[in-house]
N, C-alpha and C. Protein backbone atom coordinates (compact mmCIF):
# COMPACT_ATOMS: atom_id res chain seq x y z
N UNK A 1 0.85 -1.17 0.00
CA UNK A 1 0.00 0.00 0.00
C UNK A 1 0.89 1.22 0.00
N UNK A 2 0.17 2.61 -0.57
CA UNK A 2 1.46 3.71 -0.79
C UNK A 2 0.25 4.35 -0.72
N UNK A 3 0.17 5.00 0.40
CA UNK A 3 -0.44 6.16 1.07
C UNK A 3 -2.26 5.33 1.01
N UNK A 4 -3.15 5.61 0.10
CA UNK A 4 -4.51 4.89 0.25
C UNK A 4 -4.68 4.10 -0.89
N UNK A 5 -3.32 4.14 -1.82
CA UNK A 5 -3.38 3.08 -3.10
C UNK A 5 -2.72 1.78 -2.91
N UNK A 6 -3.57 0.49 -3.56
CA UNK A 6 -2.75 -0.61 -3.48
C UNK A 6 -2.31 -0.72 -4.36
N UNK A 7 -1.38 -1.42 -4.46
CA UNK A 7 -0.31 -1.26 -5.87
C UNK A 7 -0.03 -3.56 -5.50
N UNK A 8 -0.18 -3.87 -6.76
CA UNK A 8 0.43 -5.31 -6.54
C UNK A 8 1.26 -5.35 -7.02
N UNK A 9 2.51 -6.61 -6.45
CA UNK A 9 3.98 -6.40 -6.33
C UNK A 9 4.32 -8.20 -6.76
N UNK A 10 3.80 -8.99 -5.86
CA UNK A 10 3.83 -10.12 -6.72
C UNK A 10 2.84 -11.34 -5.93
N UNK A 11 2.91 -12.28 -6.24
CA UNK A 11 2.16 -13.55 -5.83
C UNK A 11 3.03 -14.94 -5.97
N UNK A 12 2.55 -15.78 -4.95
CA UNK A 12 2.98 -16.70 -5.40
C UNK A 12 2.58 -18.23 -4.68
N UNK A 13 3.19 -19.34 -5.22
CA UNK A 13 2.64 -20.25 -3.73
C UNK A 13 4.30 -20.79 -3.27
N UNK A 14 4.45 -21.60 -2.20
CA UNK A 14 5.48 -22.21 -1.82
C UNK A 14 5.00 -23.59 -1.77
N UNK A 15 5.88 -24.61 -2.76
CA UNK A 15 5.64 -26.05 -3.14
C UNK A 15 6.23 -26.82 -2.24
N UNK A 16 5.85 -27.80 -1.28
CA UNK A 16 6.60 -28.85 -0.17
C UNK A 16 6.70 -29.71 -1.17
N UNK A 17 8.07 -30.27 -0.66
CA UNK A 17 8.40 -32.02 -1.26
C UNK A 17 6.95 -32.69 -0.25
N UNK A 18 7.02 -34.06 -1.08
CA UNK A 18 6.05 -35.27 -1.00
C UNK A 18 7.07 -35.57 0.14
N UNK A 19 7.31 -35.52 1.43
CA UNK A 19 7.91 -35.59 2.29
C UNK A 19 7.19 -36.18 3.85
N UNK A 20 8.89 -36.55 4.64
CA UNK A 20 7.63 -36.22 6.15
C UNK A 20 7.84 -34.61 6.47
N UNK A 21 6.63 -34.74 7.43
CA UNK A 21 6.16 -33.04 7.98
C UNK A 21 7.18 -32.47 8.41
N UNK A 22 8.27 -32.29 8.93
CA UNK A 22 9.44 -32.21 9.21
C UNK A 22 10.06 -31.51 8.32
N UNK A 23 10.00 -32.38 7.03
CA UNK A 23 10.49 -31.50 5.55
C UNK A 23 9.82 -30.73 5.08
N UNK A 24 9.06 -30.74 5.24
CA UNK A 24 7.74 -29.87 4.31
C UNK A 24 8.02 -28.90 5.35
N UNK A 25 7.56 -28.68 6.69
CA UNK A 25 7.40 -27.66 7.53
C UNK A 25 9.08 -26.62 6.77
N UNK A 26 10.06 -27.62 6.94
CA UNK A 26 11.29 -26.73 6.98
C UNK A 26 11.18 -25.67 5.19
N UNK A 27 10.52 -26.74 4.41
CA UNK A 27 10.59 -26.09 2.82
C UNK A 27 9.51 -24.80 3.20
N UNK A 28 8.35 -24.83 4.06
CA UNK A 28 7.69 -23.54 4.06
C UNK A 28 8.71 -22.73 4.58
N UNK A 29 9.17 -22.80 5.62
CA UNK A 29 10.28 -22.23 6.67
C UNK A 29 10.79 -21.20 5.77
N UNK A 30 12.16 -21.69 4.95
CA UNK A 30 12.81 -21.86 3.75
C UNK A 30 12.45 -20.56 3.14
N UNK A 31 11.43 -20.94 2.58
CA UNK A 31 10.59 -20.45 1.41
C UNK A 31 10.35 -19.05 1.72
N UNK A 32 9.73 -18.59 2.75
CA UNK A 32 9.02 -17.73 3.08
C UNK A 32 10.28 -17.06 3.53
N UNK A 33 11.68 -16.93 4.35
CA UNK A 33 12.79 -16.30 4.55
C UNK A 33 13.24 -15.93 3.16
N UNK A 34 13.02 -16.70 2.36
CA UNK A 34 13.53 -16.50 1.04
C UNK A 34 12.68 -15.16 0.19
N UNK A 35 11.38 -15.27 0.55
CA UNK A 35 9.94 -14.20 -0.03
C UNK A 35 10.42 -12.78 0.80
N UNK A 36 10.58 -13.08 2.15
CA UNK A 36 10.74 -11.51 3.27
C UNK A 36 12.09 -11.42 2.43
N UNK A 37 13.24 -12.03 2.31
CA UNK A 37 14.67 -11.03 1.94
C UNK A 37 14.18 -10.82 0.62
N UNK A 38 13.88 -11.41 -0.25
CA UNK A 38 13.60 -10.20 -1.46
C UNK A 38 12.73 -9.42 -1.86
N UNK A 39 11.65 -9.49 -0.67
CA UNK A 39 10.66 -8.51 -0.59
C UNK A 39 10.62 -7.46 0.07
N UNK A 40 11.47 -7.87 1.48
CA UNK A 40 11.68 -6.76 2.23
C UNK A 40 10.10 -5.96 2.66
N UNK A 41 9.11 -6.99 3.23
CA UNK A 41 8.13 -6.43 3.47
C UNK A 41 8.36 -6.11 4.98
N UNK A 42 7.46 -4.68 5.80
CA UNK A 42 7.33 -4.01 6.97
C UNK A 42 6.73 -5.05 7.61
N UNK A 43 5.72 -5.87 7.35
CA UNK A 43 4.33 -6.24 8.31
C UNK A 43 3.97 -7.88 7.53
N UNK A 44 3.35 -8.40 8.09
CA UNK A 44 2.98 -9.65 8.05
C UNK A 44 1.28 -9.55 8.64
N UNK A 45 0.77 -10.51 7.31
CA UNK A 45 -1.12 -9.94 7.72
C UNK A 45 -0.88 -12.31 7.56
N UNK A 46 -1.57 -12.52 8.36
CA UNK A 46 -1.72 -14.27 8.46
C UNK A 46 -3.09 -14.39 8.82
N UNK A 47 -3.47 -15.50 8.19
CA UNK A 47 -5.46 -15.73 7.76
C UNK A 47 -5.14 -16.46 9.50
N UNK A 48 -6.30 -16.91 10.15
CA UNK A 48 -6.55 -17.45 11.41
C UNK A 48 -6.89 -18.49 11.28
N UNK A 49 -6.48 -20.18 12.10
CA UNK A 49 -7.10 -20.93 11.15
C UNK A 49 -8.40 -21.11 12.09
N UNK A 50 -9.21 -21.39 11.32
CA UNK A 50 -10.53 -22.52 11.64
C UNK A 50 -10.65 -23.48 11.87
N UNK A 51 -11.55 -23.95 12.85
CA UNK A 51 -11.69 -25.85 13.24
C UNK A 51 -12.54 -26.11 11.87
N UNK A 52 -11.86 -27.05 10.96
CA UNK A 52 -12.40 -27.25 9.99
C UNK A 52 -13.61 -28.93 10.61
N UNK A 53 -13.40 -29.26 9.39
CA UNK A 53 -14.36 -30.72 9.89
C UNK A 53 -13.50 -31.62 9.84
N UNK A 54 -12.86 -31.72 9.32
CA UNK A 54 -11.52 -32.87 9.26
C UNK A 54 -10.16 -32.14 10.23
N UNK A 55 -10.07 -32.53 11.87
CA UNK A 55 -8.95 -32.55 12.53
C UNK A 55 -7.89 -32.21 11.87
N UNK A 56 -7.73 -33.15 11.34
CA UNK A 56 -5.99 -34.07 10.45
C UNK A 56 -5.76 -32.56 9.73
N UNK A 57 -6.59 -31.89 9.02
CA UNK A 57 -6.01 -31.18 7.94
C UNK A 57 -6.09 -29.91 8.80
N UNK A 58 -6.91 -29.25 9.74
CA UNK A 58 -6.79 -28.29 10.65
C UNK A 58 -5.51 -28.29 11.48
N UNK A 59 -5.14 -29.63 11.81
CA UNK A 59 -3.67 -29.43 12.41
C UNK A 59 -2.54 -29.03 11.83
N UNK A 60 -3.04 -29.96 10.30
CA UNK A 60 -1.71 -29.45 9.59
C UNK A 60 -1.32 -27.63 8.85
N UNK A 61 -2.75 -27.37 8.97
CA UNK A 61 -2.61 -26.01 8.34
C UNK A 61 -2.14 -25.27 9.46
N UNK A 62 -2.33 -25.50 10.46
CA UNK A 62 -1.74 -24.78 11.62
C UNK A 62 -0.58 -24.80 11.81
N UNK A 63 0.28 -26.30 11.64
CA UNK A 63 1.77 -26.27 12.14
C UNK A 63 2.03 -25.52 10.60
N UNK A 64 1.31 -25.10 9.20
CA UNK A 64 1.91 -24.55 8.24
C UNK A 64 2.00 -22.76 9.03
N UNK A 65 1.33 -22.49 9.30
CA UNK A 65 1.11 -21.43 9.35
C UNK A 65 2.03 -21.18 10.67
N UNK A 66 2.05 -21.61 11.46
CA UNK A 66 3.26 -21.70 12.61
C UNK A 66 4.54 -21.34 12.06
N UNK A 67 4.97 -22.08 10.74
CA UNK A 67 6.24 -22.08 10.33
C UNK A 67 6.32 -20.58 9.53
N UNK A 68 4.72 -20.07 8.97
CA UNK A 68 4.77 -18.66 8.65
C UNK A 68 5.23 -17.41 9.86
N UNK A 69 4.57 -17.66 11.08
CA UNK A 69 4.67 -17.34 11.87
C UNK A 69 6.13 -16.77 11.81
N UNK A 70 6.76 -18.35 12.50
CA UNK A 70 8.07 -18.23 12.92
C UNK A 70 9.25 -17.10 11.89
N UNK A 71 8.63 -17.63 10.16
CA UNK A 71 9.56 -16.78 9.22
C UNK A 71 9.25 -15.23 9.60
N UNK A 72 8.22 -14.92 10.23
CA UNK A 72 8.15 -13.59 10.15
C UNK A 72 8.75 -13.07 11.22
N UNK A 73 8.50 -13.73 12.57
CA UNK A 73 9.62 -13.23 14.03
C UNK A 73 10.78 -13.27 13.93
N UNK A 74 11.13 -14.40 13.29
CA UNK A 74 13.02 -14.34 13.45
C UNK A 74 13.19 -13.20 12.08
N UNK A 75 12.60 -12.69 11.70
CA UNK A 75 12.71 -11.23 10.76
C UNK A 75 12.62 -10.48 11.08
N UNK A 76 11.77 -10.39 12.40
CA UNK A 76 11.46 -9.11 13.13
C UNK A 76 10.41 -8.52 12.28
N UNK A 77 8.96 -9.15 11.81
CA UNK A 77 8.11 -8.07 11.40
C UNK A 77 7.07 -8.24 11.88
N UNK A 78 6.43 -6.97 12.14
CA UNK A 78 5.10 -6.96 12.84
C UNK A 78 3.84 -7.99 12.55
N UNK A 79 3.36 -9.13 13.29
CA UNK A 79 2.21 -10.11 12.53
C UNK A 79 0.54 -9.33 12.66
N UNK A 80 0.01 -9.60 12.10
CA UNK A 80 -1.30 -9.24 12.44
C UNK A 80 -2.11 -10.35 12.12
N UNK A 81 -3.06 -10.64 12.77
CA UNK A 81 -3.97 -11.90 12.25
C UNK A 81 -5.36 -11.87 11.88
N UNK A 82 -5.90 -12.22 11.24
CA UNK A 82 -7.24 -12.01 10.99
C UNK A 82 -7.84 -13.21 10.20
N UNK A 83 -9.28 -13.14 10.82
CA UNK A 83 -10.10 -14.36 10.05
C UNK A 83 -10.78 -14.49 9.26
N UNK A 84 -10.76 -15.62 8.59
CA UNK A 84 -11.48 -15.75 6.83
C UNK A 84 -13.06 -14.94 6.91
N UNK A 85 -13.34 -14.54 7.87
CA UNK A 85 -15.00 -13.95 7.73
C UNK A 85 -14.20 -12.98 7.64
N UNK A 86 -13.25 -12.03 8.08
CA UNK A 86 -13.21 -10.49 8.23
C UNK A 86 -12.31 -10.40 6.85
N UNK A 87 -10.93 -11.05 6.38
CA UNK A 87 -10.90 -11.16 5.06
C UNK A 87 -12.23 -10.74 4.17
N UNK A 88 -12.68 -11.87 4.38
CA UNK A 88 -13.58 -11.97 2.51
C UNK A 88 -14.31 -10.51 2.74
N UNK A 89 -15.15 -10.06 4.08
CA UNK A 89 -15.96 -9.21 4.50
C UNK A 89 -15.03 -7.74 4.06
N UNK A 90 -14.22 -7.91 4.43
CA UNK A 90 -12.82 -6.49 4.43
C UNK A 90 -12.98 -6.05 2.18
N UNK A 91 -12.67 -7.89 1.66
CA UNK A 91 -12.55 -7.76 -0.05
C UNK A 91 -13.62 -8.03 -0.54
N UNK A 92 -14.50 -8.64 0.06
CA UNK A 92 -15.65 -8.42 -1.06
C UNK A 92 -17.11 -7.73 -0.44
N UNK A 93 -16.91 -7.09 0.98
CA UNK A 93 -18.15 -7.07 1.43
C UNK A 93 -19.27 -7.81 2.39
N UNK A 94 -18.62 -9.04 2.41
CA UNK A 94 -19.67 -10.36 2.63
C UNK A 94 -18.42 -11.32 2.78
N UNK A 95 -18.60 -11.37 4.18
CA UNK A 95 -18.07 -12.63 5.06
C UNK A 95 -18.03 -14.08 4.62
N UNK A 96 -19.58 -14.40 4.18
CA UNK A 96 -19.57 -15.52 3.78
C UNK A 96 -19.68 -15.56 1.71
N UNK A 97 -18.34 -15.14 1.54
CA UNK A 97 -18.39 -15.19 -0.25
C UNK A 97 -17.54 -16.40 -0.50
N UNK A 98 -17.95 -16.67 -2.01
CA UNK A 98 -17.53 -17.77 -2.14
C UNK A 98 -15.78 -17.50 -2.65
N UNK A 99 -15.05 -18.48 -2.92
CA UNK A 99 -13.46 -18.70 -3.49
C UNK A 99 -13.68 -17.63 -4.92
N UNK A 100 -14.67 -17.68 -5.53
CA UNK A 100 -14.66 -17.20 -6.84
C UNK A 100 -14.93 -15.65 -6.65
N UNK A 101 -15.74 -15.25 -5.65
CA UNK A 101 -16.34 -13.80 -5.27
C UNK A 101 -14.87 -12.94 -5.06
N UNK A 102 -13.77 -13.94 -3.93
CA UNK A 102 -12.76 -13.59 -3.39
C UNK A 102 -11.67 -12.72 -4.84
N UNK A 103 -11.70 -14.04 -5.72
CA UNK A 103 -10.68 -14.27 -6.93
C UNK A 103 -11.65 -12.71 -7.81
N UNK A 104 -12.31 -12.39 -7.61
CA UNK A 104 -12.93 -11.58 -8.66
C UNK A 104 -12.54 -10.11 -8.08
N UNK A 105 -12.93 -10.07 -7.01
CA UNK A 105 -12.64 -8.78 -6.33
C UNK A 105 -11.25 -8.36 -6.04
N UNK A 106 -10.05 -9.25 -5.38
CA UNK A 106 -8.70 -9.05 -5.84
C UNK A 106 -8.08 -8.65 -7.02
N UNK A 107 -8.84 -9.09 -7.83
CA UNK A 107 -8.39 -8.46 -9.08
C UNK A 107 -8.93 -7.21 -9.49
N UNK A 108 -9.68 -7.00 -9.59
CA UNK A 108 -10.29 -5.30 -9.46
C UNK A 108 -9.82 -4.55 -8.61
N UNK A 109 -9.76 -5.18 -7.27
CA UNK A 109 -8.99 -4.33 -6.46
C UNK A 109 -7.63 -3.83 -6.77
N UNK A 110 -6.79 -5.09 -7.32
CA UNK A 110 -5.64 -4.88 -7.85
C UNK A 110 -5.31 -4.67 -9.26
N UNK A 111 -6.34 -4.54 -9.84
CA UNK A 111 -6.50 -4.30 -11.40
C UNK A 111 -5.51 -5.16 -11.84
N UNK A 112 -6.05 -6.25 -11.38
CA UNK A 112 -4.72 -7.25 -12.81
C UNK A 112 -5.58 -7.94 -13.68
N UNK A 113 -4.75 -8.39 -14.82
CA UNK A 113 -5.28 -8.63 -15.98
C UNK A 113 -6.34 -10.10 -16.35
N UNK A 114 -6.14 -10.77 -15.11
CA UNK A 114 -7.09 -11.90 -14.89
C UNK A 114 -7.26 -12.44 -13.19
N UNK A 115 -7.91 -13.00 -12.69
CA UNK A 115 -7.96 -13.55 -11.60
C UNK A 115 -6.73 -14.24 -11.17
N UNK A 116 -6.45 -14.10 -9.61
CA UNK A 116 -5.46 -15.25 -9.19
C UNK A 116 -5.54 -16.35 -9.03
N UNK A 117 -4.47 -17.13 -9.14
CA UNK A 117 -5.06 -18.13 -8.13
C UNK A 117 -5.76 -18.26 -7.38
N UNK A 118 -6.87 -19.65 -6.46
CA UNK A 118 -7.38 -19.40 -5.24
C UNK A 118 -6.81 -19.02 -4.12
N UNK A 119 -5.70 -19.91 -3.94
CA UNK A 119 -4.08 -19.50 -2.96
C UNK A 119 -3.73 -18.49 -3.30
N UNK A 120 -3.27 -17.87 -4.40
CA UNK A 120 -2.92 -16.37 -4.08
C UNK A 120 -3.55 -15.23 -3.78
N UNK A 121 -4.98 -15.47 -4.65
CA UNK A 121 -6.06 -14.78 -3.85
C UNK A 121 -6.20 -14.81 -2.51
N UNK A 122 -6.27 -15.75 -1.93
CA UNK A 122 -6.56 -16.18 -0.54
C UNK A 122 -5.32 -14.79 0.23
N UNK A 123 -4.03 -15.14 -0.36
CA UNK A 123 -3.14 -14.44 0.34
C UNK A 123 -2.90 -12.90 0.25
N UNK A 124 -3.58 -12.78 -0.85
CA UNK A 124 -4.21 -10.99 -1.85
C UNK A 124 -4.51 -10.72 -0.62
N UNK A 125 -5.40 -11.13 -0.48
CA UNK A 125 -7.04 -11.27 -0.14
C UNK A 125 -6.85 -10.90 1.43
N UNK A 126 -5.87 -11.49 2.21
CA UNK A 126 -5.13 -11.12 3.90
C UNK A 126 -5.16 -9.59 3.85
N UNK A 127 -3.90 -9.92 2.55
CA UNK A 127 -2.92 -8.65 2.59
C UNK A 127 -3.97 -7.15 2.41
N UNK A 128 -5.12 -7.44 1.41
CA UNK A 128 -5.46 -6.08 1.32
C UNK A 128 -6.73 -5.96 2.68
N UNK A 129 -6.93 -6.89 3.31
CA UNK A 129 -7.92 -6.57 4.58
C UNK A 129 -7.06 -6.13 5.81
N UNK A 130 -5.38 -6.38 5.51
CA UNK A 130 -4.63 -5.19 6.48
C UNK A 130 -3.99 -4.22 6.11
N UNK A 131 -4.38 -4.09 4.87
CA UNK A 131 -4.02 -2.49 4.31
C UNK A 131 -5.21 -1.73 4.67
N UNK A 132 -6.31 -2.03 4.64
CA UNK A 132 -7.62 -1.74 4.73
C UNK A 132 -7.89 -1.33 6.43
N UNK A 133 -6.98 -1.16 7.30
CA UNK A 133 -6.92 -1.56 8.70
C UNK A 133 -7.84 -2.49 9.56
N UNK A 134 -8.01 -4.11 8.54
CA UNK A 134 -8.14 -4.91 9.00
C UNK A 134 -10.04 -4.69 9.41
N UNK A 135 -10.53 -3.31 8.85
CA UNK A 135 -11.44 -2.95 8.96
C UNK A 135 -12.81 -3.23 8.12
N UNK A 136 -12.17 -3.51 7.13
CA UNK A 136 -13.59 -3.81 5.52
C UNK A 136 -13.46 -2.56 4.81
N UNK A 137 -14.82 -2.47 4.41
CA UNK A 137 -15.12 -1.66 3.75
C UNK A 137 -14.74 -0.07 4.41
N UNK A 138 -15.53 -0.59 5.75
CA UNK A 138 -15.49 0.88 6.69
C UNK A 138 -14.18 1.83 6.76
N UNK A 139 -13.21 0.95 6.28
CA UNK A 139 -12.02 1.60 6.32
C UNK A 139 -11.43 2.42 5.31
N UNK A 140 -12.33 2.17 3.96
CA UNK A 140 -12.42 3.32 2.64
C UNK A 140 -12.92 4.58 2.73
N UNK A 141 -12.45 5.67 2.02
CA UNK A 141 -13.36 6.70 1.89
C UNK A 141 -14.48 6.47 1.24
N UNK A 142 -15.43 7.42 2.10
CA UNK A 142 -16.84 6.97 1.27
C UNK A 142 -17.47 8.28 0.89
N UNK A 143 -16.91 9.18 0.80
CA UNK A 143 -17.48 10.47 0.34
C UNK A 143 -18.78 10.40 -0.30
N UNK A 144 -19.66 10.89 -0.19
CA UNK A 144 -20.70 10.66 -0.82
C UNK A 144 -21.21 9.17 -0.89
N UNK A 145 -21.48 8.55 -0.02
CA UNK A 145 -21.85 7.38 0.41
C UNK A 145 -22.63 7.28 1.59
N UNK A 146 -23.75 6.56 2.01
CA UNK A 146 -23.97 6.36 3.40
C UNK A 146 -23.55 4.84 3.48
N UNK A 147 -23.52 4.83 5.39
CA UNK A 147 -22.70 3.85 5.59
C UNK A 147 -23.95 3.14 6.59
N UNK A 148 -24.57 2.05 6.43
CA UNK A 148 -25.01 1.58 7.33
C UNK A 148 -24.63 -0.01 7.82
N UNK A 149 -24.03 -0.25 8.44
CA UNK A 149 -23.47 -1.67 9.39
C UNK A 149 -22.36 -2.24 8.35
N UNK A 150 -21.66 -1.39 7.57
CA UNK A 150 -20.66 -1.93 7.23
C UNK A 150 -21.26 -2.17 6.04
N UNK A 151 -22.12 -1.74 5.06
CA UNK A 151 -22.42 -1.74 3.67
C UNK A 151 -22.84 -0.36 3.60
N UNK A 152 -22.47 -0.26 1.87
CA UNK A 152 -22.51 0.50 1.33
C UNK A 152 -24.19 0.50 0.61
N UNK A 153 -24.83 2.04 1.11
CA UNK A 153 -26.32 2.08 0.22
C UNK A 153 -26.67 3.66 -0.35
């Protein structure tokens, strides 16, 4: 963000070997030290996870996101956290939107030339609900707008 404009800079995903968790955890590790030194980003925005319905995969997204965690402290950058309702709610308005609502609005937001990925959207999608101060909509100018409960009428 540069003053109240977002500007996009890049995207991407980080690929684990077919490994044990051990390896994989260390390739996110890795990966993401590798994204902060050539990005040189101030702040760190990380989705929150959810008790999904399947345990097994809620744990594992957690020890992933742990290892995000960790890349961002031993960097020293500020984390902020926020959850997939205040995301989507922050980019598209509506808490409960679908993967495609997400992918549509990142791109307008960021005026790029086609949709992202779901994963990079997803990670757009953090980043511009803490540029946004983590706020939604409410956090735009609305000049000539009324504002009632966080929509625009």
């Amino acid at each position: 963000m540069n003053g109240r404009r977002l500007r996009y800079l890049t995207s991407g995903c980080i690929r684990t070997p077919s490994a044990a968790l051990p390896d994989r955890i260390r390739a996110i590790l890795e990966g993401l030290n590798q994204v902060i030194a050539e990005g040189r980003p101030e702040q760190v925005a990380v989705e929150k996870v959810f008790v999904n319905v399947n345990p097994e995969s809620t744990l594992l997204l957690g020890q992933a996101r742990g290892a995000a965690i960790c890349a961002a402290v031993s960097n020293q950058l500020r984390i902020s956290e926020y959850t997939a309702l205040q995301v989507k709610q922050a980019v598209v308005g509506n808490g409960h939107a679908t993967k495609e609502q997400v992918q549509e609005m990142v791109r307008r937001l960021l005026k790029l030339p086609v949709a992202p990925s779901a994963d990079a959207a997803d990670a757009l999608a953090c980043a511009i609900c803490h540029a946004h101060g983590g706020l939604g909509l409410g956090a735009l100018p609305t000049h000539g707008f009324r504002m009632r409960r966080g929509r625009l009428r």
